[in-house]
Each structure stands twice: as structure tokens, then as C-alpha cells.
Protein backbone atom coordinates (compact mmCIF):
# COMPACT_ATOMS: atom_id res chain seq x y z
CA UNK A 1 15.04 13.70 -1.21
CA UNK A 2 11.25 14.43 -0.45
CA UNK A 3 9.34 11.09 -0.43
CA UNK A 4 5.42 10.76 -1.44
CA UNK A 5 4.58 11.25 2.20
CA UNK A 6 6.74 14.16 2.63
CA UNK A 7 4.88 16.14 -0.62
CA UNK A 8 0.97 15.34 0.34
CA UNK A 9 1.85 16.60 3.92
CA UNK A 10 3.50 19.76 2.42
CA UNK A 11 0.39 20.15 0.15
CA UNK A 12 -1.61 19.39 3.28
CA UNK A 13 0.14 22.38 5.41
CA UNK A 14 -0.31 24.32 2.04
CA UNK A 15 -3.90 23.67 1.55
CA UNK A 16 -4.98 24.46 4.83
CA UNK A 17 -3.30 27.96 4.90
CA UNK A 18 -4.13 28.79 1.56
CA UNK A 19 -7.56 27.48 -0.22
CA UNK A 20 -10.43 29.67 0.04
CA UNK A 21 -8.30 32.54 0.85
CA UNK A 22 -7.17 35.46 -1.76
CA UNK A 23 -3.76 36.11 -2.33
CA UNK A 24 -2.58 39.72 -0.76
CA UNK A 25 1.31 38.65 -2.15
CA UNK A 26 2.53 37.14 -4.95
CA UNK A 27 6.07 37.13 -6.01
CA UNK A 28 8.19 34.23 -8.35
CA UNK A 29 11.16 34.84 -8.01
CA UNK A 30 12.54 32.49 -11.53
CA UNK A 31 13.04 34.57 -14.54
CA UNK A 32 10.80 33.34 -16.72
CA UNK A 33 7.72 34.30 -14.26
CA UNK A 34 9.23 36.90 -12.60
CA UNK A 35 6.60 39.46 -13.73
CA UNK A 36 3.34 37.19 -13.30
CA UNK A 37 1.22 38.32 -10.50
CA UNK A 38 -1.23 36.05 -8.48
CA UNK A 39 -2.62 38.95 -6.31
CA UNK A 40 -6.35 38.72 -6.31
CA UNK A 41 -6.79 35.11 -6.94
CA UNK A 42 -8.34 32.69 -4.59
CA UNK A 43 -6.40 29.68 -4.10
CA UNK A 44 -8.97 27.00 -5.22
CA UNK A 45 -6.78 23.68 -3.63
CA UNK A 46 -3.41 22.44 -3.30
CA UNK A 47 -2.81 18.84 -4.77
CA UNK A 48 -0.06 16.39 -4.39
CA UNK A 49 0.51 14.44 -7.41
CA UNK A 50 3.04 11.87 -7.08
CA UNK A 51 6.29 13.96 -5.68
CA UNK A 52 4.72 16.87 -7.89
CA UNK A 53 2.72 20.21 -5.88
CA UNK A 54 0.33 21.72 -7.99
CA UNK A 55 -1.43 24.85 -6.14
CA UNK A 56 -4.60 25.26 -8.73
CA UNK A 57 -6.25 29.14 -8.54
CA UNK A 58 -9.01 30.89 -9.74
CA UNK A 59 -8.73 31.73 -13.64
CA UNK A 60 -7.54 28.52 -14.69
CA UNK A 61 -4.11 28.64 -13.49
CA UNK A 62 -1.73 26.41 -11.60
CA UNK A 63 1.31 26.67 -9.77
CA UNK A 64 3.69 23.42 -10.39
CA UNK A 65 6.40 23.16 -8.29
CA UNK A 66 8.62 19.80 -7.83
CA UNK A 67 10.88 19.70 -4.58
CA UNK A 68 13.79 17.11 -5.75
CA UNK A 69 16.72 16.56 -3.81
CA UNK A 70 16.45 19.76 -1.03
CA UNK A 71 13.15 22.20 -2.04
CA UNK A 72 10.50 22.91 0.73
CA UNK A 73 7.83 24.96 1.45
CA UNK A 74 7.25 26.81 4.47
CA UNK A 75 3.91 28.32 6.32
CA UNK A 76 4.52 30.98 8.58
CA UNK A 77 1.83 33.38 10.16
CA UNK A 78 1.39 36.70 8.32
CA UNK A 79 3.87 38.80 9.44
CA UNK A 80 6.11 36.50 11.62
CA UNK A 81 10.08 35.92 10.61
CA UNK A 82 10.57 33.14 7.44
CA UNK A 83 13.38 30.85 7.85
CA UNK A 84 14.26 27.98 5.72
CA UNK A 85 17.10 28.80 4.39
CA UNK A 86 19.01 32.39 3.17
CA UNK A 87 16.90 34.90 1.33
CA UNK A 88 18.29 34.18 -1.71
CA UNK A 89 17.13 30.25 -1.69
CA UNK A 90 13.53 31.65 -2.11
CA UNK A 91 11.80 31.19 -5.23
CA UNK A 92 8.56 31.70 -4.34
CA UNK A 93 6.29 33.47 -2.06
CA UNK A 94 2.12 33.12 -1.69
CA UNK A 95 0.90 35.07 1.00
CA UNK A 96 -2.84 35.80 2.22
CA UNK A 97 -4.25 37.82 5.14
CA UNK A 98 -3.35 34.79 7.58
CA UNK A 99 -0.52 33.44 6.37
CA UNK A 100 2.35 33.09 4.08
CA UNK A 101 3.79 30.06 2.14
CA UNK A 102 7.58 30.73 1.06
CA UNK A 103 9.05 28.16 -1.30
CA UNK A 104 12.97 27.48 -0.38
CA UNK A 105 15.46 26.47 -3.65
CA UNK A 106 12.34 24.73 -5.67
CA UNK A 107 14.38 23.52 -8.80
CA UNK A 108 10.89 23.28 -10.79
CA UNK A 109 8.62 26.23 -10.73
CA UNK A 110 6.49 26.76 -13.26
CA UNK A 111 2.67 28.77 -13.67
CA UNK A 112 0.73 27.02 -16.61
CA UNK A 113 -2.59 26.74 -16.98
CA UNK A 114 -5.09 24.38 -14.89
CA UNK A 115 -5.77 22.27 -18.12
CA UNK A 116 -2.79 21.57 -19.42
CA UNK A 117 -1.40 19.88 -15.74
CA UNK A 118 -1.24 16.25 -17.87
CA UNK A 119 1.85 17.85 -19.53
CA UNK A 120 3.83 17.70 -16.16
CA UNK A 121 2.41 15.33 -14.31
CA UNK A 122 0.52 13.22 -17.19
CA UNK A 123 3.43 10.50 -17.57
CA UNK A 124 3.65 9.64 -13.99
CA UNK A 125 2.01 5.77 -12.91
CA UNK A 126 -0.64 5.41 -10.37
CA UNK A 127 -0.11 7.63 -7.08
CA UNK A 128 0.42 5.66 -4.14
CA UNK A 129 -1.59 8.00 -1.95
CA UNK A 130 -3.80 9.59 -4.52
CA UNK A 131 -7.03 8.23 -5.36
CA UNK A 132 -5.65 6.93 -9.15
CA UNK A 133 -3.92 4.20 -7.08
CA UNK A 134 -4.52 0.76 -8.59
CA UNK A 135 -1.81 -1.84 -7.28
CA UNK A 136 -2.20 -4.17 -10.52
CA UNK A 137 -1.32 -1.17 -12.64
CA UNK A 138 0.98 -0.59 -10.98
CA UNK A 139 2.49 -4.31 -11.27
CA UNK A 140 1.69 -4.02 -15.11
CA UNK A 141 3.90 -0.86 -15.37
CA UNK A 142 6.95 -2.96 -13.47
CA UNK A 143 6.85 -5.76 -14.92
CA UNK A 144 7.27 -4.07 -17.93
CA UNK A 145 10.49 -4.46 -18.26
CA UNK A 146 11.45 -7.72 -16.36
CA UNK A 147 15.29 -7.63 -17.31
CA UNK A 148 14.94 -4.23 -14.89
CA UNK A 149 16.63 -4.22 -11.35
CA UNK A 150 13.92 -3.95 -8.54
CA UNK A 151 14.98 -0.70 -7.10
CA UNK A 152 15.76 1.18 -10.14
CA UNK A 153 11.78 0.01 -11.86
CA UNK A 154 10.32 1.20 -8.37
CA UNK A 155 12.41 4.81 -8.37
CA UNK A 156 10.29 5.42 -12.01
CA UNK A 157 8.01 7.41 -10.83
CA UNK A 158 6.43 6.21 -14.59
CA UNK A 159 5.54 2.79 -13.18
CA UNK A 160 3.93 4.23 -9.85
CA UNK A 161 4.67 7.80 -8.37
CA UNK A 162 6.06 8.83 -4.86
CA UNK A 163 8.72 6.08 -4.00
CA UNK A 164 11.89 7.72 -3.17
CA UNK A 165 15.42 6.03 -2.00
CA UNK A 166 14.28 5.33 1.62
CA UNK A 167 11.18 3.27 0.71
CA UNK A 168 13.06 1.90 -2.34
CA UNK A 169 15.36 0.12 -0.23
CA UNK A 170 12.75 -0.74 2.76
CA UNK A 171 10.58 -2.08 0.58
CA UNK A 172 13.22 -4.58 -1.60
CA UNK A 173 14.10 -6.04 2.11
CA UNK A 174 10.35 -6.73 3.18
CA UNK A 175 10.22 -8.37 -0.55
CA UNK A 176 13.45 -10.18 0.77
CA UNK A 177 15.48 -9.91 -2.35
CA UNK A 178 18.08 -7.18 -2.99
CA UNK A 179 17.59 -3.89 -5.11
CA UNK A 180 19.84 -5.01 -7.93
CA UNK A 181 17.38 -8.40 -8.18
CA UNK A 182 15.92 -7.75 -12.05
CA UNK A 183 12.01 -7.69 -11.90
CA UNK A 184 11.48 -10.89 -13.72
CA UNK A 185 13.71 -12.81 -10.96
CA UNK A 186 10.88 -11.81 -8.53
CA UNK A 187 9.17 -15.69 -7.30
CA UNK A 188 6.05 -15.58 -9.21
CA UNK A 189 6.14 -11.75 -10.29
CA UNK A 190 2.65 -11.23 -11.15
CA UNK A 191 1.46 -12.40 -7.77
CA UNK A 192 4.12 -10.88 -5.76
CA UNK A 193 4.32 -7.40 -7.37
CA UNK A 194 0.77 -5.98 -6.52
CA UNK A 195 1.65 -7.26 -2.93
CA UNK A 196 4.62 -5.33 -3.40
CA UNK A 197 2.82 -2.46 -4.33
CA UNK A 198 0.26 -2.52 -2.11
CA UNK A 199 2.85 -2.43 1.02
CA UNK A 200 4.48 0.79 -0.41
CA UNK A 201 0.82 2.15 -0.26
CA UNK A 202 0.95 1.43 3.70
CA UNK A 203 4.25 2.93 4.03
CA UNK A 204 3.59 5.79 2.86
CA UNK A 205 0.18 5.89 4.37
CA UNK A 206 1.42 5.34 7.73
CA UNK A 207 4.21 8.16 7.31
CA UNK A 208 1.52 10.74 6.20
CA UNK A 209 0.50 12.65 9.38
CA UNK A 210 2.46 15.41 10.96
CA UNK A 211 5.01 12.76 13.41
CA UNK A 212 5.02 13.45 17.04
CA UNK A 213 8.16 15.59 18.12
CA UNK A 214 9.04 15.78 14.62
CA UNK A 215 10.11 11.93 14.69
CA UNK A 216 11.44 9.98 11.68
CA UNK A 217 9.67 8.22 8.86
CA UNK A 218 9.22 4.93 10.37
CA UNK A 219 8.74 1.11 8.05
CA UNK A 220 9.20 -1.04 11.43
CA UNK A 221 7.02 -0.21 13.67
CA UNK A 222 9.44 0.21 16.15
CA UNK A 223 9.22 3.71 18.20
CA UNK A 224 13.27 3.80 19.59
CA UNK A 225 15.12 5.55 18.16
CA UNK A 226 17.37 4.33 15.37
CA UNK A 227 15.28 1.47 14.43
CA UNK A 228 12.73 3.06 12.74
CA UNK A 229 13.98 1.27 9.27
CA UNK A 230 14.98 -2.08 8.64
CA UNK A 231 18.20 -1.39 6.19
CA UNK A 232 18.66 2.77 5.24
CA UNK A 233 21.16 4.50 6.85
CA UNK A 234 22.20 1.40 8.74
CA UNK A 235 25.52 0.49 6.81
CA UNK A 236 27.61 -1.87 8.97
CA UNK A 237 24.97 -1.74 11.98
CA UNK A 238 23.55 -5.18 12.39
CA UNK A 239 20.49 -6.15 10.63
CA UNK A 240 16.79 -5.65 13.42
CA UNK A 241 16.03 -9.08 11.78
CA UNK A 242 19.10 -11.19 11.99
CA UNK A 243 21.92 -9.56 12.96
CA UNK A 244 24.23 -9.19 10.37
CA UNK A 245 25.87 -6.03 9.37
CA UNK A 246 23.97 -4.01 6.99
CA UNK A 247 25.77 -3.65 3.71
CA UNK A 248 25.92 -0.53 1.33
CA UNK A 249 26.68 0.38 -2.60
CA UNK A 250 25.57 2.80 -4.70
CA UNK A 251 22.62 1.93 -7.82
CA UNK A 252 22.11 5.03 -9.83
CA UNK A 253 24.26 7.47 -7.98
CA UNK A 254 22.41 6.50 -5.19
CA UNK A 255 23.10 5.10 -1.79
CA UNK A 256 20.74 1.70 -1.33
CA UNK A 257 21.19 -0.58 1.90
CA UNK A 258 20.42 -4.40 2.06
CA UNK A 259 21.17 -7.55 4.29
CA UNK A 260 23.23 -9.41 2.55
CA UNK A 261 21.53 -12.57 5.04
CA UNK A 262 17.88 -11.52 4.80
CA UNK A 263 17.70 -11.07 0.83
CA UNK A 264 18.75 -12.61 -1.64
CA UNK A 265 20.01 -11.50 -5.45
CA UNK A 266 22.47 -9.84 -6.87
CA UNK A 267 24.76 -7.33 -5.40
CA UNK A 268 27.62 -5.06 -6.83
């Protein structure tokens, strides 16, 4: 699943190929807004929100679009070959004299209008990369519920938005308790949850730009390659820290790593 890094670099590629420009194609391919037509409009930005896209354009309209488990977008040069996926994946296509954005099996596409955004996006917590972020919020909206298992109350994108399942379970081994540890169980939770929140704000920030070579997301600062995270996608591999085999179980239909050595809490 796209991660908060992933989306504000697609909105970057987005941006630059399409604000300022006018759209010379416009075609949403969902049934609802199958017949609305963009042609004309300048695109006026492109804005990450969380894992939300919004592309705003002239007219007080905006294109939401949410990429879930396997949506993209795609820039191509005007008139060069789209791939991303079989024809009949695309749901959307923006194009302008330059170039053309193509939107591959986008579960949420939707055109509403520029001032009523706070009704998809309004109920999400501070943005990790946006400029909204505020770490103590963010620690308020956790610790919310301190009965709450760690890496379920960081996957709400209603306590702080962009954390996906890679950072989720990074981020409950650099706090060195496991992802089924409940909130409250945290040592000294209001102190150590902004800390907390504040290091998923460097993630992310560090996975931002466009890697070299196309390289992975990387939370350990190691460059070889399959040891650019401490516990995801590392069952039964030994732990970079102390060895031991890296265990994995599932925590809300989803697959979450830990060392079973390194952190400490609850497990399944």
C-alpha cells in the first residue's frame, strides 16, 4: 500500500506536469463522472493530504483521488505509450500540451468542489509531511485511547495521516516495544509519544525524494541491499540489531514484523 511518502511524491510528479497548464484531455472513466469534462481548466496545484491526492482547478473544483492498496498515477510525455497496467485499469486521464497523467485502478475518484475538500479529507489527524503537522497533536489523538495496540492507533490515519504498514512496524521497533503493546503500556506515554511522532516525520521525510536507481524506502540508513528496514519483510532473517530471527503475525489482516529480542510486549 502507498505510504505518505509515496503520495506527496506522486502529487509532486503531478504538480510539476500539470499546474499552470490547461487541460487539452479530460476523461473519468467511473460512472458517476463519466460525463464531466475538465477541458479548458487550468490545473491550479496538486496537494497531498495525508495518503489523499487532491488536484484543485480553476472554477472551484477538485479532483480527489485515494490510491489504497495498488492505485498509481503515471506522467508520460504527450503523445508517448502509457503503461501501468491494462487499459481497462485506467480510471482517469488529465492530459495538457506537455504531458499526460493517467490514473491506474484508483478505488476513490471523485470531482467535488474546492470548498467542500474537509468532507474527504477533514477527519484525518495532523499530516506528517504537510505543514498541519504538530507532533503533540498528534500524541493527544493516540493517546486517546490508551487500551489501543500501538500499531493499530498509528494505522488511523484519524490520529495522524500517512503511516502505512511499513513505517507502522519500523517505527514500533525503534520505540522498542511490539505493535500489539496497547498505547497506555508505552514508558511514560506523554513524553514518549511526540518522540514517537516526531521520528515518523523523519521517516517519511527522508523517503520523500525520487530514490536513486529506483531504490527502496529505507528506515536504517543502511544503503545494501536488503537492509534497508530493521523488521518488514524480514520474517525469519536475523534481526540488523541483534541477531535473532525476525518474527511475523498478522494485526488487522495485516502482515506486521517485530524482534521478539529487541521489543518488548505482547505478541499473538
Amino acid at each position: 500500500m502507498p505510504e505518505g511518502d509515496s503520495v506527496h511524491r506522486a502529487a509532486a510528479r503531478l504538480h510539476a506536469a500539470l499546474a499552470g497548464r490547461v487541460l487539452t484531455r479530460s476523461d473519468l472513466r467511473v460512472p458517476r463522472f463519466a460525463t464531466a469534462d475538465l477541458t479548458g481548466r487550468t490545473t491550479l496545484d496538486v496537494t497531498p493530504r495525508g495518503k489523499h491526492l487532491l488536484a484543485r482547478f480553476e472554477g472551484g473544483l477538485t479532483l480527489h483521488s485515494h490510491l489504497r492498496m495498488d492505485g498509481a498515477w503515471h506522467v508520460f510525455p504527450a503523445g508517448a505509450p502509457w503503461h501501468g497496467g491494462p487499459a481497462y485499469e485506467i480510471r482517469a486521464v488529465l492530459g495538457t500540451a506537455e504531458h499526460t497523467a493517467v490514473g491506474y485502478r484508483l478505488p476513490v475518484l471523485e470531482l467535488i468542489r474546492t470548498a467542500e475538500e474537509d468532507r474527504v479529507v477533514g477527519h484525518l489527524g495532523p499530516d506528517l509531511l504537510g505543514p498541519d503537522w504538530d507532533p503533540d497533536r498528534a500524541a493527544e489523538n493516540l493517546l486517546a485511547a490508551p487500551d489501543r495496540p500501538l500499531g493499530e492507533a498509528l494505522l488511523d490515519q484519524r490520529n495522524l495521516a500517512g503511516i502505512g504498514n511499513i513505517y507502522k512496524s519500523e517505527l514500533c521497533f525503534l520505540a522498542q516495544v511490539t505493535p500489539w503493546t496497547p498505547v497506555g503500556a508505552l514508558p511514560d506515554p506523554p513524553a514518549t509519544l511526540p518522540r514517537l511522532a516526531s521520528a515518523a516525520r523523519r521517516l517519511l521525510a527522508a523517503n520523500i525524494g525520487d530514490r536513486p536507481g529506483g531504490g527502496h524506502r529505507n528506515t536504517t540508513g543502511i544503503r545494501r541491499r536488503g537492509q534497508e528496514l530493521f523488521v518488514y519483510g524480514r520474517a525469519h532473517r536475523p534481526c540488523l540489531r541483534c541477531g535473532t530471527p525476525v518474527r511475523e503475525a498478522a494485526q488487522d489482516d495485516r502482515p506486521t514484523y517485530w524482534c521478539p529480542r529487541c521489543q518488548s510486549g505482547p505478541t499473538p
